[in-house]
Protein backbone atom coordinates (compact mmCIF):
# COMPACT_ATOMS: atom_id res chain seq x y z
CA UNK A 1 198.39 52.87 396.62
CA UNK A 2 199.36 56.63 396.88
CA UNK A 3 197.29 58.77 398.68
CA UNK A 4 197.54 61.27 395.40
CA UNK A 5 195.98 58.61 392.99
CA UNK A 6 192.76 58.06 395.21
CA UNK A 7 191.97 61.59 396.07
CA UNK A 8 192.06 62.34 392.70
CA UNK A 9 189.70 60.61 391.46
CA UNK A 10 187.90 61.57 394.19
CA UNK A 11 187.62 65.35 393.92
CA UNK A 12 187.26 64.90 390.18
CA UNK A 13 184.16 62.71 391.03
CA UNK A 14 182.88 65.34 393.89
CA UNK A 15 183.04 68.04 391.11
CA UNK A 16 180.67 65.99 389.09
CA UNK A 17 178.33 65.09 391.22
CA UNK A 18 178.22 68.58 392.70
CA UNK A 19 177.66 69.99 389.12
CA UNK A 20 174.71 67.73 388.69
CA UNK A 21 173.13 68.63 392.13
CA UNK A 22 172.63 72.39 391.13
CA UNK A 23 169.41 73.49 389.49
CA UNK A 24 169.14 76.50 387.20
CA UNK A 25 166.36 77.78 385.08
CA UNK A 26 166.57 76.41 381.45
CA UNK A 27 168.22 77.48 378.89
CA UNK A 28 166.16 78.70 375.59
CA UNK A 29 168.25 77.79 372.33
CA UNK A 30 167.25 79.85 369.34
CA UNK A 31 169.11 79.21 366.17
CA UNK A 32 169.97 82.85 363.78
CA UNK A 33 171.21 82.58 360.73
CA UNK A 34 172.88 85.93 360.64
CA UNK A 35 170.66 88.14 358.48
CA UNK A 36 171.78 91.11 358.11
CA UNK A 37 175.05 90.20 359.15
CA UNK A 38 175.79 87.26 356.90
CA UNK A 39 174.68 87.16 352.95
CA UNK A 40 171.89 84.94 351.49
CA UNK A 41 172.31 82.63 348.71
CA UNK A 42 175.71 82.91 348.65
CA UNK A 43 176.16 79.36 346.69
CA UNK A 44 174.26 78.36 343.74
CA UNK A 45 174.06 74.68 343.62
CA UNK A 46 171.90 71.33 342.76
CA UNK A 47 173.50 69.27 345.46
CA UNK A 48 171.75 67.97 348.30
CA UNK A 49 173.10 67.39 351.75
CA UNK A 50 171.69 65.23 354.08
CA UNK A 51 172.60 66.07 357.62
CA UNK A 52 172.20 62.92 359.86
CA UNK A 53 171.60 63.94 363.69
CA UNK A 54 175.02 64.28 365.19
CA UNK A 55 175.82 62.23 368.23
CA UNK A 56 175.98 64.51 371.02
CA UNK A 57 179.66 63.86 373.05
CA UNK A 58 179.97 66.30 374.64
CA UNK A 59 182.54 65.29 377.81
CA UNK A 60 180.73 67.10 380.82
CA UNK A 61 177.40 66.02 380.09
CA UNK A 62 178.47 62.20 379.40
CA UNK A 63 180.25 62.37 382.63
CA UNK A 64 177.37 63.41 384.50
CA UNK A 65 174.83 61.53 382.75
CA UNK A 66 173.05 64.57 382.16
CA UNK A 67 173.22 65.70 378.47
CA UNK A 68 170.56 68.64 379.20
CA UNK A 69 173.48 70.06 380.47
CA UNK A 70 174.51 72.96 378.41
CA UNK A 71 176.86 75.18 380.73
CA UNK A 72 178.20 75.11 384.36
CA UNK A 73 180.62 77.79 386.88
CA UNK A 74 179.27 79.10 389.90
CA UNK A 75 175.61 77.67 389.05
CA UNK A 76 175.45 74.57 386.21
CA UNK A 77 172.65 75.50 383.63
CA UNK A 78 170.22 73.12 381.31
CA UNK A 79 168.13 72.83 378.39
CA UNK A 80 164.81 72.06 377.55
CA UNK A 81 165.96 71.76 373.96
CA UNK A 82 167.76 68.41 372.53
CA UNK A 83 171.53 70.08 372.04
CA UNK A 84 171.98 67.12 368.86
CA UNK A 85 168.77 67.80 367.67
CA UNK A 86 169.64 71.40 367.84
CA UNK A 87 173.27 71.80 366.43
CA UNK A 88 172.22 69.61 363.37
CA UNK A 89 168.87 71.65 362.81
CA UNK A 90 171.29 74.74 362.57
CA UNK A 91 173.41 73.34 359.87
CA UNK A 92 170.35 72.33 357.98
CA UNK A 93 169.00 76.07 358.70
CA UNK A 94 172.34 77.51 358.23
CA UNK A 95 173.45 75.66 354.88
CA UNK A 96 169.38 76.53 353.07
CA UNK A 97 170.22 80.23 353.75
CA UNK A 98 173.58 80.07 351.97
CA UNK A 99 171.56 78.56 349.15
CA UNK A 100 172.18 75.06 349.24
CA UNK A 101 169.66 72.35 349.30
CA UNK A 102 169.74 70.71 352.72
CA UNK A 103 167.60 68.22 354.66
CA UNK A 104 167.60 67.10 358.28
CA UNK A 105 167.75 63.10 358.91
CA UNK A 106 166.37 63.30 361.91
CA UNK A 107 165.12 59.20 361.77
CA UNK A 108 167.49 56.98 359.92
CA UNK A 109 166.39 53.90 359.28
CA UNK A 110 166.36 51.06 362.05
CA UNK A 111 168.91 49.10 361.44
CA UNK A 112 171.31 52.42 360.62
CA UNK A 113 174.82 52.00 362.60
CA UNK A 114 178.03 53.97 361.77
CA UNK A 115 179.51 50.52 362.29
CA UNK A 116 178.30 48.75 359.65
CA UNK A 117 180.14 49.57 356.49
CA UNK A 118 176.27 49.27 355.06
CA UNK A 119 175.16 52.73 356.14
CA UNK A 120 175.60 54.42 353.46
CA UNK A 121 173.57 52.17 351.40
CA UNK A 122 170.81 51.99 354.04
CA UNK A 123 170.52 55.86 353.94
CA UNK A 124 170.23 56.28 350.02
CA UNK A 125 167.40 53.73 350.00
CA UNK A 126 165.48 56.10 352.12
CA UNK A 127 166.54 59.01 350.73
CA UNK A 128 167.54 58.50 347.12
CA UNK A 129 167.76 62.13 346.15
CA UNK A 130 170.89 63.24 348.40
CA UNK A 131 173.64 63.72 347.08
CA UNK A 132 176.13 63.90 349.91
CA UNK A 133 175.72 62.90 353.35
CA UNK A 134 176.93 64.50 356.28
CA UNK A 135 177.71 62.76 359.86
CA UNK A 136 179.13 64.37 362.79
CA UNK A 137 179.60 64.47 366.67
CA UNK A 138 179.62 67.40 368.83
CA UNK A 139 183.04 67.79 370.94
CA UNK A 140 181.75 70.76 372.48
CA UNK A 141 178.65 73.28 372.38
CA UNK A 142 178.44 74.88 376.21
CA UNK A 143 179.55 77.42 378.21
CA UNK A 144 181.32 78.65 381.47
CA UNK A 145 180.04 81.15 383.92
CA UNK A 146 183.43 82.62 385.57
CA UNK A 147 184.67 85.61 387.39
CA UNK A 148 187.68 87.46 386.48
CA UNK A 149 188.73 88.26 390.18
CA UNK A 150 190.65 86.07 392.52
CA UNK A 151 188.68 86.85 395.74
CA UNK A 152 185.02 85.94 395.70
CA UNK A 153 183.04 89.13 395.11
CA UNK A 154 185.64 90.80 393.42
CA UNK A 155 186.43 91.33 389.29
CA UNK A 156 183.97 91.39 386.87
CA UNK A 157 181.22 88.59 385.39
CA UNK A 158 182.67 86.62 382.59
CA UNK A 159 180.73 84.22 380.15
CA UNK A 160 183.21 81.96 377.88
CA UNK A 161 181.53 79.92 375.11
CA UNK A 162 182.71 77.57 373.11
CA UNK A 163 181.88 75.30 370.18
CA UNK A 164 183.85 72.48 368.61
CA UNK A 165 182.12 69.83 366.04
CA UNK A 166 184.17 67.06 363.86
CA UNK A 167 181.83 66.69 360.53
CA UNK A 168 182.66 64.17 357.21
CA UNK A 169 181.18 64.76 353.91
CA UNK A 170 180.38 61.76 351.87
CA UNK A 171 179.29 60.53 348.36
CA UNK A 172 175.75 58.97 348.95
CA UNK A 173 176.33 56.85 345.79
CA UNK A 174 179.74 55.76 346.23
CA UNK A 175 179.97 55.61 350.01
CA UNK A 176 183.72 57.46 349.65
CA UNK A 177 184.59 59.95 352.19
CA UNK A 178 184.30 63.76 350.27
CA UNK A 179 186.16 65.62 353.16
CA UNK A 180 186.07 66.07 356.88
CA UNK A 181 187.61 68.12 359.45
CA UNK A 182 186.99 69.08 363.27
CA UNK A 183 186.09 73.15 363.71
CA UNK A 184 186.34 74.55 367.06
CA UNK A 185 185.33 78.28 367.86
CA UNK A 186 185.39 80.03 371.56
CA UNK A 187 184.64 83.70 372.39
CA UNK A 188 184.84 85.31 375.73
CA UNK A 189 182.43 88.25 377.41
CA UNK A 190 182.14 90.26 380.05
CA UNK A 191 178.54 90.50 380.82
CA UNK A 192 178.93 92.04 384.39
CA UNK A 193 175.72 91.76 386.27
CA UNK A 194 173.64 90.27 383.08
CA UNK A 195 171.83 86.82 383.68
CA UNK A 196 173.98 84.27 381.94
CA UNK A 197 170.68 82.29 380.96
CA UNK A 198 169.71 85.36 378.63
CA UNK A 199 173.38 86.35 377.06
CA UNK A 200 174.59 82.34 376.94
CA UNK A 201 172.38 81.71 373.90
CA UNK A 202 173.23 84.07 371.06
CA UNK A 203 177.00 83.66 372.39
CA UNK A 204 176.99 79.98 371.68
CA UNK A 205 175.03 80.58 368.42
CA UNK A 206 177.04 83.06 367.17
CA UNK A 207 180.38 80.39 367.81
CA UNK A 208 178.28 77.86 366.47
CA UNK A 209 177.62 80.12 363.40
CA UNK A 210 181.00 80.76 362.87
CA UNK A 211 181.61 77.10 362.73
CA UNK A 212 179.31 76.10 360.48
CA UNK A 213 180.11 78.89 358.22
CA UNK A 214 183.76 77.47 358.27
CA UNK A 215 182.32 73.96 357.50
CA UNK A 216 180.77 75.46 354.42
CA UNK A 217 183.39 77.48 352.98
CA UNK A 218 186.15 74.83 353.45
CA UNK A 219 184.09 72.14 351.97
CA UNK A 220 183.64 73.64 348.97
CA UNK A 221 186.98 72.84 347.04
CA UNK A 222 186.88 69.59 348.02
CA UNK A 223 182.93 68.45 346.78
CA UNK A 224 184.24 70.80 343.70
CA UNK A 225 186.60 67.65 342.69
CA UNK A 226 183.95 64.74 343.24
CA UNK A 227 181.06 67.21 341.92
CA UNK A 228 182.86 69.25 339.31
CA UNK A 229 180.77 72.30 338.38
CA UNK A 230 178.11 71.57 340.60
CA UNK A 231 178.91 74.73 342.97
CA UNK A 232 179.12 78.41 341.71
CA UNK A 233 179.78 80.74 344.23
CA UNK A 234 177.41 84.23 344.32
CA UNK A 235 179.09 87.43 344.76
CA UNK A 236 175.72 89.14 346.37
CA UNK A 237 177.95 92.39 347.69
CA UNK A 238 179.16 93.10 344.31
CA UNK A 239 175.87 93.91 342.57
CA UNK A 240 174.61 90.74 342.35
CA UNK A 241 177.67 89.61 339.90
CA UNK A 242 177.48 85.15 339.88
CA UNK A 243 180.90 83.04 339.56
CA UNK A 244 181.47 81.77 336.46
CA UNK A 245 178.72 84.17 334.60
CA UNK A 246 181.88 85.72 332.63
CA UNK A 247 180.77 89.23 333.24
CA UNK A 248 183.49 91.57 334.08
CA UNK A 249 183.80 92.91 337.43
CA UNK A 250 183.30 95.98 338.56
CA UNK A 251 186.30 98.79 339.51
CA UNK A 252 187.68 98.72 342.58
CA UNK A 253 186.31 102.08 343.07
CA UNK A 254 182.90 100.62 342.51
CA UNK A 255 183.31 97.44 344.63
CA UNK A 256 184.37 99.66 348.27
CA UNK A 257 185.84 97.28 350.07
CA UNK A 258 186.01 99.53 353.62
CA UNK A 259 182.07 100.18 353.07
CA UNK A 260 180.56 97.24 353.30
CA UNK A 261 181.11 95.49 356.97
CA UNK A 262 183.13 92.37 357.17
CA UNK A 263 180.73 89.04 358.43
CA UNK A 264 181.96 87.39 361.55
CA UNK A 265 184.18 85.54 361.22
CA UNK A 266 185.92 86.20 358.08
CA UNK A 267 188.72 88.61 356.22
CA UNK A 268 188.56 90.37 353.58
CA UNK A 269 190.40 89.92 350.18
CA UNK A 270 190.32 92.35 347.40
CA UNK A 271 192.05 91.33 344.35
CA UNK A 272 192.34 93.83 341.07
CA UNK A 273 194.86 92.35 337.95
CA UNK A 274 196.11 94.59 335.07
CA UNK A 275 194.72 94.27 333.20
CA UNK A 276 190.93 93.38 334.71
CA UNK A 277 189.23 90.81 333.81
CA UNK A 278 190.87 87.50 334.71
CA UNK A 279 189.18 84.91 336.10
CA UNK A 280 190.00 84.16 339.86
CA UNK A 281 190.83 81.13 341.53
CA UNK A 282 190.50 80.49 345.41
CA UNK A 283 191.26 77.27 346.75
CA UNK A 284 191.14 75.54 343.40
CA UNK A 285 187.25 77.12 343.40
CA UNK A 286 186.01 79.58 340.32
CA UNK A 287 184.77 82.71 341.80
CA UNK A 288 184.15 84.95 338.91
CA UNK A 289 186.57 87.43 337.04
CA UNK A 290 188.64 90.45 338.48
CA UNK A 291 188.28 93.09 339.91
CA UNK A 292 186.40 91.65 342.80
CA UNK A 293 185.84 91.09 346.83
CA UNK A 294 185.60 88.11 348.53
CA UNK A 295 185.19 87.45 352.27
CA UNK A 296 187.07 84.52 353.57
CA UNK A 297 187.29 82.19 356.43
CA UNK A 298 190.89 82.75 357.95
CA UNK A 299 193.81 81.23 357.56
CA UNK A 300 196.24 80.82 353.91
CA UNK A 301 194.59 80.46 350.58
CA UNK A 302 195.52 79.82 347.54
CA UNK A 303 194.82 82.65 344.72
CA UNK A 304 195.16 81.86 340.99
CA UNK A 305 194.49 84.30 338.57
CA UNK A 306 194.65 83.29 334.59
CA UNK A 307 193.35 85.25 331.23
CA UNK A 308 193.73 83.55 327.84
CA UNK A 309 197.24 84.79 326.03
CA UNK A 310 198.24 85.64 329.88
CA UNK A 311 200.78 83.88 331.92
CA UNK A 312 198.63 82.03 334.85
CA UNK A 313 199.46 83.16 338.52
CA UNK A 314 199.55 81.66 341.47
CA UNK A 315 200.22 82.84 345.19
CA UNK A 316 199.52 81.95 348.89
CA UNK A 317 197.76 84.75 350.80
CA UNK A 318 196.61 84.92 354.58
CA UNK A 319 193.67 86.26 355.77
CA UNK A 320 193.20 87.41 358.65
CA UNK A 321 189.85 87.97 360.66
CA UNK A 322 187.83 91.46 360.16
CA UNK A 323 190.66 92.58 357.94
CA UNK A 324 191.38 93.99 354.42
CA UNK A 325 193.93 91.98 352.52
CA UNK A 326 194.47 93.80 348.93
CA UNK A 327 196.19 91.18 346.30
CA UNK A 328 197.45 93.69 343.43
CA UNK A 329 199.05 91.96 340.14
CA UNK A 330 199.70 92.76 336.88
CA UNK A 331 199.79 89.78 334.58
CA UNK A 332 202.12 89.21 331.21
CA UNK A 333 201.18 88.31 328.34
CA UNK A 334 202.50 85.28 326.63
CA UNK A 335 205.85 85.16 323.81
């Protein structure tokens, strides 16, 4: 056998087990929301989610048999606090201040198995009032304690965090899958001579946020179609104006779109029509009439603007993160 293929192995085994020898003080997870950063109640809605405890697989701490572990570089760091238990209690957390109705399954029943194409059925005898079930694993919710320089001593301190989760939405009554995708999020900071242990926390929260937000606003389209009318979307920074009210909008002198910050995490859109008051389309999903502002995860949506007697439009726009997009159109009337 080549010498390459054992040594391998080897070293890769070493790093492991040298990862797991270190001790560091614990790390203390503490789950934010965003207030004052993100907006409250920004859906209006009579579903129910049930979040079943995601499995935790997160590669490094499988390898080493040690899923306390929650970051590793020149020191490997731990957790007193379950990371599962934790990343699912955030969505729950997360998902009640956007203004949905959420609950945590933190004890399924006994004989519950992803497995068994019975699950589904299992968990609506125990809880009968949810309306869509959510199951996930975490790919990835740690970080890395690094140094910018190539010589040891030199550069500066870096701390790179990063969060990845693969979540599916079902129907509780029909056991059909709604929609599910895989969200990954990473940031990197310098923190210089800060303790890792004390900045690690809010940076994997504040990826984790991001994520979760993502979950949420890309879901909605798609539990639109098996839940028609069963989600209205709340435009809180434009005077407290609700989707689907029929109210006009407000000018775009009134709405300010370079006034109010931009959350994490998303880009703006501004759309006006001439003339106002057509009712606005993102992603298939009713968001109230125009003028108005939206903030949006990144990434191409679909706009569609339509007033009765006009011709209906229909464009792709990007958005881009922590910037303005303006979408400008004046809409004909029909012959």
């Amino acid at each position: 056998m080549p010498i390459k293929k054992v040594i391998r192995p080897l070293v890769f085994c070493a790093f492991i087990l040298t990862l797991a020898a270190c001790a560091s003080n614990p790390v203390k997870l503490n789950y934010d929301t965003g207030s004052g950063i993100i907006q409250p109640n920004q859906y209006i809605s009579g579903l129910r989610f049930g979040f079943v405890t995601f499995q935790d697989n997160r590669m490094v701490p499988l390898a080493t048999g040690n899923m306390k572990m929650i970051g590793w570089g020149g020191n490997t760091y731990d957790t007193n606090t379950n990371v599962a238990e934790h990343v699912t209690r955030s969505f729950v957390k997360q998902y009640e201040y956007l203004g949905f109705k959420a609950v945590w399954i933190q004890n399924p029943p006994v004989n519950f198995s992803f497995s068994s194409r019975d699950w589904v059925r299992s968990l609506r005898l125990q809880y009968p009032n949810v309306d869509v079930f959510v199951i996930g694993k975490i790919k990835d919710y740690q970080f890395q304690d690094l140094t910018s320089g190539y010589i040891p001593g030199t550069g500066g301190n870096l701390l790179k965090s990063q969060v990845q989760v693969e979540a599916y939405y079902v129907n509780s009554q029909d056991g059909r899958l709604i929609w599910g995708s895989m969200i990954h999020h990473r940031s990197m900071k310098n923190i210089r001579d800060k303790n890792p242990v004390l900045v690690a926390p809010d940076r994997m929260d504040t990826d984790l946020r991001r994520v979760i937000l993502d979950f949420a606003d890309r879901s909605v389209p798609h539990l639109d179609k098996s839940f028609p009318g069963a989600i209205q979307v709340a435009q809180a920074n434009m005077g407290g104006k609700l989707g689907g009210t029929g109210i006009p909008g407000p000018t775009i002198e009134a709405i300010n779109p370079k006034k109010t910050p931009i959350p994490a995490g998303k880009g703006r859109l501004v759309v006006s029509t001439t003339p106002a008051g057509a009712k606005v389309y993102i992603d298939g999903v009713f968001y109230g009439d125009s003028p108005m502002m939206l903030d949006l995860a990144p990434g191409v949506h679909l706009v569609k603007v339509r007033m009765d007697g006009y011709v209906t439009v229909r464009n792709k726009v990007g958005i881009l993160e922590q910037q303005i997009t303006p979408w400008e159109e004046r809409i004909h009337k029909k012959y």
